[in-house]
Each structure stands twice: as structure tokens, then as C-alpha cells.
Protein backbone atom coordinates (compact mmCIF):
# COMPACT_ATOMS: atom_id res chain seq x y z
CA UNK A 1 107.67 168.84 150.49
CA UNK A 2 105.69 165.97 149.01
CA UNK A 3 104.14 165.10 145.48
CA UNK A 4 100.77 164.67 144.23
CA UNK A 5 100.42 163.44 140.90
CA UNK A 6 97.36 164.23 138.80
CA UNK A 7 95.91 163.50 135.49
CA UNK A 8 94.31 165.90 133.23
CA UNK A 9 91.96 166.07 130.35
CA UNK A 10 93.86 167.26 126.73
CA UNK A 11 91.95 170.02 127.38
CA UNK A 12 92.74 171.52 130.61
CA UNK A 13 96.48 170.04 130.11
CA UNK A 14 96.21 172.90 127.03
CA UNK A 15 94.50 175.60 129.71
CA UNK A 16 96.90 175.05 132.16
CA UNK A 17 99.94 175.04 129.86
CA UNK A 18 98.91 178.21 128.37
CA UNK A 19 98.47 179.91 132.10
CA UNK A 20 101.90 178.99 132.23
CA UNK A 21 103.57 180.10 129.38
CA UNK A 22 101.07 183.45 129.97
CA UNK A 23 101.63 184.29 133.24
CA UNK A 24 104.97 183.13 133.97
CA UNK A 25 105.22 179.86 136.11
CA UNK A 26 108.48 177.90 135.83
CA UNK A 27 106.20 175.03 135.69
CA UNK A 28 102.92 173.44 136.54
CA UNK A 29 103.77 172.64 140.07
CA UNK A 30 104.00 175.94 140.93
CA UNK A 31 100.96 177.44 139.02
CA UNK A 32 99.32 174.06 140.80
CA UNK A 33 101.06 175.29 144.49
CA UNK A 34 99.55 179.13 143.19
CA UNK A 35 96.34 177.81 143.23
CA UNK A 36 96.17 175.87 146.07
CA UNK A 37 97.24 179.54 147.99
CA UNK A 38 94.54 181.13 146.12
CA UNK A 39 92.47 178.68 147.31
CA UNK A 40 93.16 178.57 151.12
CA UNK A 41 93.43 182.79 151.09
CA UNK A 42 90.16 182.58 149.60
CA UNK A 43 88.72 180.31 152.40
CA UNK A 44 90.20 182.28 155.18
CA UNK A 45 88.90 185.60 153.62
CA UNK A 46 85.45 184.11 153.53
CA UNK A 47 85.44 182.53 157.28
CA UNK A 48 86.60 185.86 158.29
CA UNK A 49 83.29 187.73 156.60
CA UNK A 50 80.84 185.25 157.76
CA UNK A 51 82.34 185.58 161.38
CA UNK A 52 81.85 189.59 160.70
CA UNK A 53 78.27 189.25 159.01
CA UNK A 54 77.27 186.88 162.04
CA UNK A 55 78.52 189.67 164.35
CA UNK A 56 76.40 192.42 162.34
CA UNK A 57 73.58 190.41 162.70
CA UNK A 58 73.96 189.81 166.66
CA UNK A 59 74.57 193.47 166.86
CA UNK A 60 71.27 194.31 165.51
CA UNK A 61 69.33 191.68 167.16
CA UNK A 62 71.13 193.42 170.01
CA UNK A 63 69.65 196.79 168.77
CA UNK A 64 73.46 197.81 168.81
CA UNK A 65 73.75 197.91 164.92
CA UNK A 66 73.93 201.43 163.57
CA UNK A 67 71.90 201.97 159.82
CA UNK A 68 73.86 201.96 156.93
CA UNK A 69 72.41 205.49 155.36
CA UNK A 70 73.97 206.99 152.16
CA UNK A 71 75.85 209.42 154.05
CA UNK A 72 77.50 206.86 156.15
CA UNK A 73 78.62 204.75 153.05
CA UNK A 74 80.03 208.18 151.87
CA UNK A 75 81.82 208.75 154.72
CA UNK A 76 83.46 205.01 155.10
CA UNK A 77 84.68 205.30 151.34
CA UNK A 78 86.74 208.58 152.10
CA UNK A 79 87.81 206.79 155.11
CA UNK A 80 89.09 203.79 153.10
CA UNK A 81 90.23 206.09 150.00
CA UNK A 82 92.45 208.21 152.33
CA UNK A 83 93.64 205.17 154.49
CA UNK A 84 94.80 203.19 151.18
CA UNK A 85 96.29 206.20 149.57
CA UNK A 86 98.36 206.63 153.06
């Protein structure tokens, strides 16, 4: 593993010294190396909805799109309740 060194305002020295103390860290390298996860999870999460949204919007180009009506919003939360409750 390899070091980065950085240097921080008072203020956000405070802020991230109180993050640690409140949620735990054994120090600031690893709420830092948190962070950094959040970070890249957050990136992938969001390359895999544009990718999706992109293919939505082909499909309808495509007239191959079906349309999002009450009933079918209704139906695809039951389908997610009853798959996370599984």
C-alpha cells in the first residue's frame, strides 16, 4: 500500500476528527481510504445508470420502450418490496 500525505484547513482537520471519533475510524487513513470507496462505488453506480438510461432511451427511439403508467410503478414496487423482504 502506498501514502499520500495531505494538508488540511483547522477547519476540516476539526470535521474530519470529529467523523472519527463519531463514527468509529481507528484513524484518518481509514475514514480517508472510506471515502475514497464511497467515492469509486458512487462512480460505478452512476456509469451503470447512464448506460441503463441510454438503453431506455434507444429502446424508445426503437418504439420498444413500454410506458411507465401508475399501475406499472405499482406493480414494480411490490416486485422490489417482496424481492428485498426475500
Amino acid at each position: 500500500m502506498s501514502d499520500i500525505s495531505i494538508s488540511l484547513p483547522e477547519d476540516l482537520q476539526v470535521y474530519v476528527n470529529e467523523q472519527i471519533t463519531r463514527a468509529g475510524y481507528g484513524s484518518a487513513s481509514e475514514y480517508f481510504l472510506k471515502l475514497v470507496e464511497r467515492d469509486r462505488q458512487r462512480g460505478q453506480a452512476k456509469e451503470t445508470l447512464d448506460s441503463l438510461l441510454l438503453e431506455g432511451i434507444d429502446s424508445l427511439e426503437r418504439q420498444a420502450g413500454i410506458e411507465a403508467t401508475d399501475d406499472w410503478w405499482e406493480q414494480e414496487r411490490r416486485h422490489l418490496t417482496a424481492k428485498h423482504q426475500r
